[in-house]
C-alpha atoms as a PDB file:
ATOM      1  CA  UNK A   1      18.420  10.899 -25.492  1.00  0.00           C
ATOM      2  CA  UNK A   2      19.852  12.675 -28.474  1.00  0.00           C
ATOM      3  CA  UNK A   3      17.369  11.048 -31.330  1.00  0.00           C
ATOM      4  CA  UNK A   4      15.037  13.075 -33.055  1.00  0.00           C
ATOM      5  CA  UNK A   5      12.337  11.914 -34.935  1.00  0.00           C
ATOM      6  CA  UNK A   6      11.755  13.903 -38.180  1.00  0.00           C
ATOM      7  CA  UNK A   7       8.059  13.990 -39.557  1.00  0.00           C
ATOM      8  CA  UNK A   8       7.673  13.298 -43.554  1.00  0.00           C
ATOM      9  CA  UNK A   9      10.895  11.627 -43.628  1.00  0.00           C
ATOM     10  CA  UNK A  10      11.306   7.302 -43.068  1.00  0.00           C
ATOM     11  CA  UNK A  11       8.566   5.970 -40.988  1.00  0.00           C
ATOM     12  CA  UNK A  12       9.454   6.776 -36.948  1.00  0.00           C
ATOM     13  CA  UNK A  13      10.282   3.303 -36.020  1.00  0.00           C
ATOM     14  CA  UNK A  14      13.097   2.715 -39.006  1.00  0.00           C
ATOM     15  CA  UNK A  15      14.850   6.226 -37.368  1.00  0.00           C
ATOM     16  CA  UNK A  16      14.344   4.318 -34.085  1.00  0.00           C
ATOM     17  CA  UNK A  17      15.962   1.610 -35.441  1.00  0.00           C
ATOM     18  CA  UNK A  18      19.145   3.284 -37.091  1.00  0.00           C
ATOM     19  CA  UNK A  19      19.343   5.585 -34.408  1.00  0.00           C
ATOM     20  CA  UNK A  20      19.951   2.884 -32.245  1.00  0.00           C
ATOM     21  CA  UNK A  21      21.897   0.409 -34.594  1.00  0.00           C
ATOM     22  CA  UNK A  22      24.622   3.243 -34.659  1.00  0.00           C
ATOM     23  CA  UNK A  23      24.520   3.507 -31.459  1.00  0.00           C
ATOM     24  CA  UNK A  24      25.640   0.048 -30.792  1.00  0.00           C
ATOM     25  CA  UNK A  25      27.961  -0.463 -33.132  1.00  0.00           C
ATOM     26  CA  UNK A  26      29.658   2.873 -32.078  1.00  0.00           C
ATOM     27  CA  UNK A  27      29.841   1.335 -28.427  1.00  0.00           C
ATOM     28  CA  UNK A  28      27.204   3.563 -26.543  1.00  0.00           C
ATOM     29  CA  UNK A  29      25.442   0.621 -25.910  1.00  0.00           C
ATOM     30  CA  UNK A  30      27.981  -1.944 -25.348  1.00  0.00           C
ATOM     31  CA  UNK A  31      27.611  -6.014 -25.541  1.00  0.00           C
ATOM     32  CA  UNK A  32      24.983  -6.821 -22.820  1.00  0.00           C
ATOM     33  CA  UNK A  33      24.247  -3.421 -21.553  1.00  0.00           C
ATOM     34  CA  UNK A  34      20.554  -2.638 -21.244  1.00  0.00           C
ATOM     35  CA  UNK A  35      18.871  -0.368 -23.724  1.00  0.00           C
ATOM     36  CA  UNK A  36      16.091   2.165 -23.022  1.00  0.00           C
ATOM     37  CA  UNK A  37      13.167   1.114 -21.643  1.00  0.00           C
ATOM     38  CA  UNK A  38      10.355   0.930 -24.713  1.00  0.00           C
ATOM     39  CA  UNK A  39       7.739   3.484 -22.307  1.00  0.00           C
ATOM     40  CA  UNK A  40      11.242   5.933 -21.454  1.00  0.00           C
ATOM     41  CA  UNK A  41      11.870   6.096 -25.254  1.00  0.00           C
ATOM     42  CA  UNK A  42       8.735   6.286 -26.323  1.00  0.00           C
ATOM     43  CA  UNK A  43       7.734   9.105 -23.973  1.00  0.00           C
ATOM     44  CA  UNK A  44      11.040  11.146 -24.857  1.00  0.00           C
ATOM     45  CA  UNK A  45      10.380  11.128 -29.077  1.00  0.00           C
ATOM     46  CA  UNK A  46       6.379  11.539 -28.954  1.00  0.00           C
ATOM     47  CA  UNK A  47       5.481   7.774 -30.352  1.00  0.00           C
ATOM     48  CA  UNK A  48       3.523   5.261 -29.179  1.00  0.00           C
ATOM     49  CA  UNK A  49       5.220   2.001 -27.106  1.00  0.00           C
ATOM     50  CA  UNK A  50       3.900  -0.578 -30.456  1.00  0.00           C
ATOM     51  CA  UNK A  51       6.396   2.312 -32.629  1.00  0.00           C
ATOM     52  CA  UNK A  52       9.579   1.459 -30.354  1.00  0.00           C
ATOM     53  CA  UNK A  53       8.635  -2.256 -30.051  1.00  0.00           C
ATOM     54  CA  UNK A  54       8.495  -2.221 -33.969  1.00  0.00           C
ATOM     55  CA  UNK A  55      12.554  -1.006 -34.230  1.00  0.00           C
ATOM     56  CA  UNK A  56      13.769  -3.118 -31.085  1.00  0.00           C
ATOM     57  CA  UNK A  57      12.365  -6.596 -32.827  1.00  0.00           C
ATOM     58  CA  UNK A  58      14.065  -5.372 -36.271  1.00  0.00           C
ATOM     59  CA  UNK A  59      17.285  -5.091 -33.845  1.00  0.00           C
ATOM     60  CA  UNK A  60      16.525  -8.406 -32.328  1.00  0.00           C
ATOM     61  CA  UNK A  61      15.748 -10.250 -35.997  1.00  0.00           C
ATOM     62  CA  UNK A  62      19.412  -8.535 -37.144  1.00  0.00           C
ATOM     63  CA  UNK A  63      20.944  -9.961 -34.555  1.00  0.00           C
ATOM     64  CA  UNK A  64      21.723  -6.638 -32.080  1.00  0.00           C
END
């Protein structure tokens, strides 16, 4: 993964969240492809599972 999570800056799981919102609308993650697994990305920036599970439901709730 290529996200980085910067301390003191937006809470962790809106980064998560625009991180990955970019990514799908530049077409890494394309219509019906699978994104990271929630323990994968979670292990790889440092935050808890709940942290990713916050910025994948504000994905879902937008409609991505």
């Amino acid at each position: 993964m290529k996200y980085k999570i910067e301390k003191g800056s937006r809470p962790a799981y809106l980064q998560i969240y625009g991180y990955i919102r970019d990514d799908i609308i530049n077409g890494v993650y394309p219509y019906q492809t699978k994104l990271p697994s929630k323990r994968l990305l979670s292990d790889e920036l440092g935050v808890s599972t709940v942290t990713v599970e916050h910025a994948y439901a504000l994905l879902c709730d937008e409609g991505y």
